[in-house]
Protein backbone atom coordinates (compact mmCIF):
# COMPACT_ATOMS: atom_id res chain seq x y z
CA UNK A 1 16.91 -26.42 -31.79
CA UNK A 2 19.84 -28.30 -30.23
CA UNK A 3 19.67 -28.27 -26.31
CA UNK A 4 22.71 -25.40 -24.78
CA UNK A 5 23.18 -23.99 -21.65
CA UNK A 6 21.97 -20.65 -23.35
CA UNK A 7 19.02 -21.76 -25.11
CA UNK A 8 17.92 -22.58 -21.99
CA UNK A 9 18.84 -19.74 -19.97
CA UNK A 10 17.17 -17.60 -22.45
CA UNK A 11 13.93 -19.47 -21.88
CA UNK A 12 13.98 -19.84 -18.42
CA UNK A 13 15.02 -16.99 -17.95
CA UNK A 14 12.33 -15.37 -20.05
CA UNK A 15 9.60 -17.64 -18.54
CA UNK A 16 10.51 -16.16 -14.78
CA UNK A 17 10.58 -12.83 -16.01
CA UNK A 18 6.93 -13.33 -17.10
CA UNK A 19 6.05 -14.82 -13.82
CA UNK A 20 7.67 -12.16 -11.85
CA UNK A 21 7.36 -9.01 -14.10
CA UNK A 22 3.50 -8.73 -13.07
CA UNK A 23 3.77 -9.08 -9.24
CA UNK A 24 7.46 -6.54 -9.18
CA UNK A 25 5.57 -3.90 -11.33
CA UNK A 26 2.65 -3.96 -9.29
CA UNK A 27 4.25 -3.85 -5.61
CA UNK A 28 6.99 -1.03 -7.69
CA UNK A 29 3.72 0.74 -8.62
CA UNK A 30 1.94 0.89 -5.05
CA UNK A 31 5.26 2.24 -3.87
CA UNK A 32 5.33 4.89 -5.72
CA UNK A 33 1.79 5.73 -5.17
CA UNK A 34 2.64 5.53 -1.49
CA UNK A 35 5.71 7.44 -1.59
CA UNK A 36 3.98 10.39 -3.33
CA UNK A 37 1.30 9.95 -0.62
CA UNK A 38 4.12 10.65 2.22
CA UNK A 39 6.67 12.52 0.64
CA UNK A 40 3.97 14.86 -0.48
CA UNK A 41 1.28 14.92 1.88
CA UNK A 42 2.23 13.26 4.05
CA UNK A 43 5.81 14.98 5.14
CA UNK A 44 4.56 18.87 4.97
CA UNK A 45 1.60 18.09 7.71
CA UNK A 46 4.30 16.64 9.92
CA UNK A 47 6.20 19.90 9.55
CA UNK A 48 3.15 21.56 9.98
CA UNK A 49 2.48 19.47 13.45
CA UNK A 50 6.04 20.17 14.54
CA UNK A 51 5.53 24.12 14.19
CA UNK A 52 2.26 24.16 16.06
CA UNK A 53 3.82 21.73 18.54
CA UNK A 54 6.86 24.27 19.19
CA UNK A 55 4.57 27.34 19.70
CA UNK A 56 2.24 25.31 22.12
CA UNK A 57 5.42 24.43 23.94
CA UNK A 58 5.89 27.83 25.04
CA UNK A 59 3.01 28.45 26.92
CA UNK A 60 3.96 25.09 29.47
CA UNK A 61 5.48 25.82 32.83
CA UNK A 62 9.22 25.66 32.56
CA UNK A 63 9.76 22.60 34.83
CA UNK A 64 7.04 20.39 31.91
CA UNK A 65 9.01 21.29 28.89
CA UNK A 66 10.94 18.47 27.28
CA UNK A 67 14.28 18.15 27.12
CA UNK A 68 14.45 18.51 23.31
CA UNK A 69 12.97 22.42 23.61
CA UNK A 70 15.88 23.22 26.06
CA UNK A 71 19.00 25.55 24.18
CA UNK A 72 21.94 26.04 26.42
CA UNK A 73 23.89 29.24 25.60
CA UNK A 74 27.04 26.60 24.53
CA UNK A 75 24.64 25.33 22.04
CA UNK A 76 23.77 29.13 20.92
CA UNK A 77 27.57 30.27 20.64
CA UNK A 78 28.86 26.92 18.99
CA UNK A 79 26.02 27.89 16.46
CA UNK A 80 27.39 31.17 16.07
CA UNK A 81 30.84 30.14 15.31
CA UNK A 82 29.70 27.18 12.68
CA UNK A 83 28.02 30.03 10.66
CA UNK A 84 31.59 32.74 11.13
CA UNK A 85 33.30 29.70 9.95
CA UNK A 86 30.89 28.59 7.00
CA UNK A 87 31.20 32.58 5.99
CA UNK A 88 27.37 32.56 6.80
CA UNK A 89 25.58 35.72 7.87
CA UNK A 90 25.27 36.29 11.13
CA UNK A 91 21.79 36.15 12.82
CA UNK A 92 19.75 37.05 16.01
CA UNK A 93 20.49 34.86 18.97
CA UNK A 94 16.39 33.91 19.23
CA UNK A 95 16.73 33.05 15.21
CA UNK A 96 19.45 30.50 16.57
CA UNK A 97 17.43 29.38 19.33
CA UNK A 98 14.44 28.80 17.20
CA UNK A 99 16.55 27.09 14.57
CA UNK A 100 17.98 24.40 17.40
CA UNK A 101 14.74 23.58 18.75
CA UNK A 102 13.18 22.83 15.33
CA UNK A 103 15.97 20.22 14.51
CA UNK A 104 16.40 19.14 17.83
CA UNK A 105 12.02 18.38 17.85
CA UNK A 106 12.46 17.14 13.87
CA UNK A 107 14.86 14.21 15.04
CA UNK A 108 12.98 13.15 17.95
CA UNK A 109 10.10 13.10 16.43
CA UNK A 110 11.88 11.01 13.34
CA UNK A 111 12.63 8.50 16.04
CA UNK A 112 9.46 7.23 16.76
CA UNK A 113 7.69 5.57 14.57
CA UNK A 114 4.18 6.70 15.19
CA UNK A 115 5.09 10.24 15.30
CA UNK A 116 6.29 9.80 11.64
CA UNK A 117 3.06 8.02 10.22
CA UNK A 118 0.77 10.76 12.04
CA UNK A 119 0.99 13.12 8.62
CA UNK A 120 0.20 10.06 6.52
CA UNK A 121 -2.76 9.23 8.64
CA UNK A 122 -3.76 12.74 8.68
CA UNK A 123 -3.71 12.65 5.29
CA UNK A 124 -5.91 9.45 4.43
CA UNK A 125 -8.46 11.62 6.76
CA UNK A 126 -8.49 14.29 4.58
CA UNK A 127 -8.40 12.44 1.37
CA UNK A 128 -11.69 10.28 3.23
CA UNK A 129 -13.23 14.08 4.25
CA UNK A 130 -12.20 15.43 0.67
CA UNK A 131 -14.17 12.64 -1.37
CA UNK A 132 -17.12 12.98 1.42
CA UNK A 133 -17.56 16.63 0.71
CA UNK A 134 -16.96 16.08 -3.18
CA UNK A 135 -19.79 13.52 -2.85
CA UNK A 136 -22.65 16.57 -2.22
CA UNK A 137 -24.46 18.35 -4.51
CA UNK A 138 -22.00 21.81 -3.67
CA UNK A 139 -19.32 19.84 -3.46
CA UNK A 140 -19.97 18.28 -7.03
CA UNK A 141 -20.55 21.74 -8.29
CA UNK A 142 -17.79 23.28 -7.00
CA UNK A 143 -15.54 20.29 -8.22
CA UNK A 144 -16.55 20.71 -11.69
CA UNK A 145 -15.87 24.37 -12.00
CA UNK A 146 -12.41 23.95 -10.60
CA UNK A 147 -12.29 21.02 -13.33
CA UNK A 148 -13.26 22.74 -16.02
CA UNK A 149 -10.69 25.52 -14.91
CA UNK A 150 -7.89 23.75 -14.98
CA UNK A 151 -9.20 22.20 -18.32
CA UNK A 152 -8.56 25.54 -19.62
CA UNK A 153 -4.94 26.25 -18.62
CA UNK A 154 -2.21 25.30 -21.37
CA UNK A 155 -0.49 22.37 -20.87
CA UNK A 156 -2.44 20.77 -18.12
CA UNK A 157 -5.58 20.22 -20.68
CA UNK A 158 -3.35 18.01 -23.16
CA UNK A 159 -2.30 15.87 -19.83
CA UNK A 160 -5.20 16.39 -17.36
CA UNK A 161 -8.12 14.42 -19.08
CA UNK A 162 -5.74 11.07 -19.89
CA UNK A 163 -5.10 11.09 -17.01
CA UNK A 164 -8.21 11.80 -15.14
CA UNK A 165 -9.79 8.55 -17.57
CA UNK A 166 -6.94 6.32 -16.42
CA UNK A 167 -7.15 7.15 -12.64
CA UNK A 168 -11.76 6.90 -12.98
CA UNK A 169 -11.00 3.40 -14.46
CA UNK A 170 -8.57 2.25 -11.59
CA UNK A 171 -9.92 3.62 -8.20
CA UNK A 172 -13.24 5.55 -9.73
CA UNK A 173 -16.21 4.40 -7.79
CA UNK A 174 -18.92 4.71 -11.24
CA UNK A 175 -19.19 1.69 -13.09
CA UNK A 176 -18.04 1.51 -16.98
CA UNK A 177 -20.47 2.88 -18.95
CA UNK A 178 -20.56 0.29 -21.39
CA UNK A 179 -23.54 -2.45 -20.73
CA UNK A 180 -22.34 -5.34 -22.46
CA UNK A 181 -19.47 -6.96 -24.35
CA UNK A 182 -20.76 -7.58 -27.88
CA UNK A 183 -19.73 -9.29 -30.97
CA UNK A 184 -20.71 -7.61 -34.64
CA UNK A 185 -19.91 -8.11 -38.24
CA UNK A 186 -17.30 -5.39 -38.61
CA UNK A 187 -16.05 -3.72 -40.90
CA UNK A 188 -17.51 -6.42 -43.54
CA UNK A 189 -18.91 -9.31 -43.62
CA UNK A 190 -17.82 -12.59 -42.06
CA UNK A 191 -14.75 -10.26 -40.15
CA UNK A 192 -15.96 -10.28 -36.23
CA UNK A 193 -15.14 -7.91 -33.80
CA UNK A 194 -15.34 -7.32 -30.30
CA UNK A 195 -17.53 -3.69 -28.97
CA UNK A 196 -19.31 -2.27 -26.04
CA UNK A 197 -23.19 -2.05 -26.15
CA UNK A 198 -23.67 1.85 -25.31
CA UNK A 199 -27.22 2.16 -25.46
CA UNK A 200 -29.31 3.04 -27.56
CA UNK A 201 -28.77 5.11 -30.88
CA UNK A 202 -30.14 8.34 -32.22
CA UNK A 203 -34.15 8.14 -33.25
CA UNK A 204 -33.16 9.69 -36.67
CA UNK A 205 -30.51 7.03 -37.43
CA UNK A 206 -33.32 4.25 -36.42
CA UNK A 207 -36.00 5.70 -39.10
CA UNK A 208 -33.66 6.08 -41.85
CA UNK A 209 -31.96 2.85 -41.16
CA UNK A 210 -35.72 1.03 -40.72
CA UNK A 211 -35.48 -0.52 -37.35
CA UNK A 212 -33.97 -0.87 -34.08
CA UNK A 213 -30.31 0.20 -34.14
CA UNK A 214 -28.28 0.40 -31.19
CA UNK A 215 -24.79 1.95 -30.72
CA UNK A 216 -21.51 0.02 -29.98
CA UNK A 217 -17.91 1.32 -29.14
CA UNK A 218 -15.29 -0.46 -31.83
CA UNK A 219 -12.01 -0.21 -28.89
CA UNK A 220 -8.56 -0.15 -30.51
CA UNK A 221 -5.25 -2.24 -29.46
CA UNK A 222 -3.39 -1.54 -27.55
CA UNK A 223 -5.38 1.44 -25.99
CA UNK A 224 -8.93 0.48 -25.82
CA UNK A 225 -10.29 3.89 -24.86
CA UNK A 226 -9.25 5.34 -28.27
CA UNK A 227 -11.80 3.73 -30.44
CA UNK A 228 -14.89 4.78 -31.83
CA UNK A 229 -18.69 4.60 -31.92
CA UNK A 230 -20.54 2.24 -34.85
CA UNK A 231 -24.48 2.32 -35.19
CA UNK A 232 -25.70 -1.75 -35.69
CA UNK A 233 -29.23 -3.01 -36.01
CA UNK A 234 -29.99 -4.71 -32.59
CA UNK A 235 -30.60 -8.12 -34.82
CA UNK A 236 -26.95 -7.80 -35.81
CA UNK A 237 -25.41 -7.97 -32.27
CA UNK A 238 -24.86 -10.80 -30.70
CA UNK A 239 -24.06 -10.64 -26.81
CA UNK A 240 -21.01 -12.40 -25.00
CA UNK A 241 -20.23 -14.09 -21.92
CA UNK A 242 -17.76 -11.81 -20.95
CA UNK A 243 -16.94 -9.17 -18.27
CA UNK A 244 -15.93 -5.87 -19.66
CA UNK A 245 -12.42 -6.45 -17.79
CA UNK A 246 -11.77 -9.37 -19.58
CA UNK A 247 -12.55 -7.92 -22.86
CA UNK A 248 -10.27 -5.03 -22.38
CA UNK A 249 -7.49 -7.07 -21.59
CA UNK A 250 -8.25 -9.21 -24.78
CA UNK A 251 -7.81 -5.48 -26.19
CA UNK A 252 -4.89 -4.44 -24.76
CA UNK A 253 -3.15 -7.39 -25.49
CA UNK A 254 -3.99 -7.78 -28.78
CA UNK A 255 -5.58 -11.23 -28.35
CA UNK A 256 -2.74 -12.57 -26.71
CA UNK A 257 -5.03 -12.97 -23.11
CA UNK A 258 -8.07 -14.45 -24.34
CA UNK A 259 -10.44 -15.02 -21.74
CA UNK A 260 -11.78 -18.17 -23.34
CA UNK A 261 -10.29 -19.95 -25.67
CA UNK A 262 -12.66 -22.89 -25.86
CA UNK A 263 -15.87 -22.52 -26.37
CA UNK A 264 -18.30 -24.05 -23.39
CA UNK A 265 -20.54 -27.19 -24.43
CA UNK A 266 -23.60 -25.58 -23.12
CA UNK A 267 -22.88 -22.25 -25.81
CA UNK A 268 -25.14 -22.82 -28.64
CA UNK A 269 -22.30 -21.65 -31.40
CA UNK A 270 -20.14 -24.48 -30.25
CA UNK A 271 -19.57 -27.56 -32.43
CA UNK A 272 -21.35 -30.79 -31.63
CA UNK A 273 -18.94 -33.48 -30.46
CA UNK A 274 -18.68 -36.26 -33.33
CA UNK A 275 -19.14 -40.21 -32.90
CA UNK A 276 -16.09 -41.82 -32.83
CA UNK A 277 -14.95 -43.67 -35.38
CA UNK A 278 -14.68 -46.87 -33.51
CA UNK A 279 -18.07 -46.73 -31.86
CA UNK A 280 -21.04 -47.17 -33.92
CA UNK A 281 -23.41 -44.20 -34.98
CA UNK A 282 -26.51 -43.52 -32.12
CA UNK A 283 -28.98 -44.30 -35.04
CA UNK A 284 -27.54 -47.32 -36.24
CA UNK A 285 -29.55 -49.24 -33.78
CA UNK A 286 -32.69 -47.66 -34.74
CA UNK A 287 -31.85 -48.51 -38.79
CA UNK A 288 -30.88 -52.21 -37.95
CA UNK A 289 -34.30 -52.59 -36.53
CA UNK A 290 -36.59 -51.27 -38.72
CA UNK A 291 -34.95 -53.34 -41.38
């Protein structure tokens, strides 16, 4: 391919997009996870903060209120004539007075900084208490019952278990259950694929096979967790040097992201280096000499 200003935009331009796709999806992705946090959690406990702060307000002395909780009867009657104007209903002078304070508290308290992360660090104390008190025996209990509940409603048991799985294998504190990363002769001979050691298999499926079988999970591309289980004899299976991680992204990716791609010299399945042709054979000293 001749050498053009757009054959090589296209592949630089295509080799920076693979460099900087990861790193923008993943910062894009935390984001959004943090933006749910705040906008969500986060912004109704600062609400919730400002109410309680107003009604606590009321009990100070008069000279120790701040200036924000102060409504001058010019604030009250230009309120009264914004809503006659806007064709609003009219409403009780201690409605209005309410009404100022709240925005009047809402934008000093959006001027400070730390007032405005107080709901989100509320809230990462009662996500922390939340998984404390899940942790229990009650509170493991009582979390399954509610799980199984909402398992039952329409519409949120086609979505809630996908993603449930995808959210236990990201942040979820239990390791995988599978053991090991295996390799066995599947579906026929000679034709290798990549599984999860399980465990062991059923005792009925060891006597009628006539030995030791174990189970393995067979994971499909490109979603790994949609596979299925295969029973092999445990002389079949041969174990890999490989984390589960990396085996799932070999997975996912189709082989594309292979963790190794050359085998190591110290793996027994990998080829012995041949003599070069230019250097004699190690045991052609040994032949010379007993000639």
């Amino acid at each position: 391919m001749s050498r053009t200003f757009t054959n090589d935009f296209k592949r630089f331009f295509g080799r920076g997009l693979a460099i900087l796709l990861p790193s923008i999806v993943t910062l894009w992705l935390l984001w959004q996870a943090f933006t749910f946090v705040f906008q969500t959690v986060a912004t109704p406990i600062n609400a919730g903060i400002r109410i309680v702060v107003i009604e606590a307000v009321e009990l100070f002395p008069e000279e120790t209120r701040p200036s924000w909780y102060e409504v001058t009867p010019e604030q009250v009657l230009n309120r009264k004539n914004r809503r006659a104007s806007d064709g609003r209903s009219a409403i009780s002078d201690s409605q209005i007075i309410s009404n100022i304070r709240r925005e009047e508290f809402e934008e000093f308290w959006d001027s400070y900084l730390l007032l405005e992360t107080t709901g989100l660090f509320i809230a990462i104390i009662l996500i922390y208490l939340a998984g404390m008190l899940l942790s229990n025996f009650v509170g493991r209990r009582l979390y399954h019952r509610v799980e199984r509940l909402i398992a039952r409603i329409p519409g949120f048991k086609q979505v809630y278990p996908h993603v449930k799985q995808v959210v236990d294998l990201v942040v979820g504190e239990k390791k995988m259950a599978f053991s090991k990363v295996v390799l066995v002769e599947y579906p026929s001979k000679d034709i290798w694929t990549i599984g999860f050691l399980t465990g062991e298999s059923i005792r009925d499926i060891d006597e009628s096979a006539g030995t030791r079988v174990q189970s393995v999970f067979i994971p499909t591309s490109p979603t790994p967790f949609t596979g299925f289980t295969i029973n092999v004899a445990r002389d079949k299976i041969r174990t890999l040097d490989m984390t589960v991680e990396e085996a799932l992204r070999f997975v996912i990716t189709a082989g594309v992201l292979a963790p190794g791609d050359v085998p190591k010299k110290s793996e027994p399945d990998a080829a012995p280096e041949l003599p070069s042709a230019t250097e004699p054979h190690p045991d052609a000293e040994k032949r010379s000499e007993s000639a």
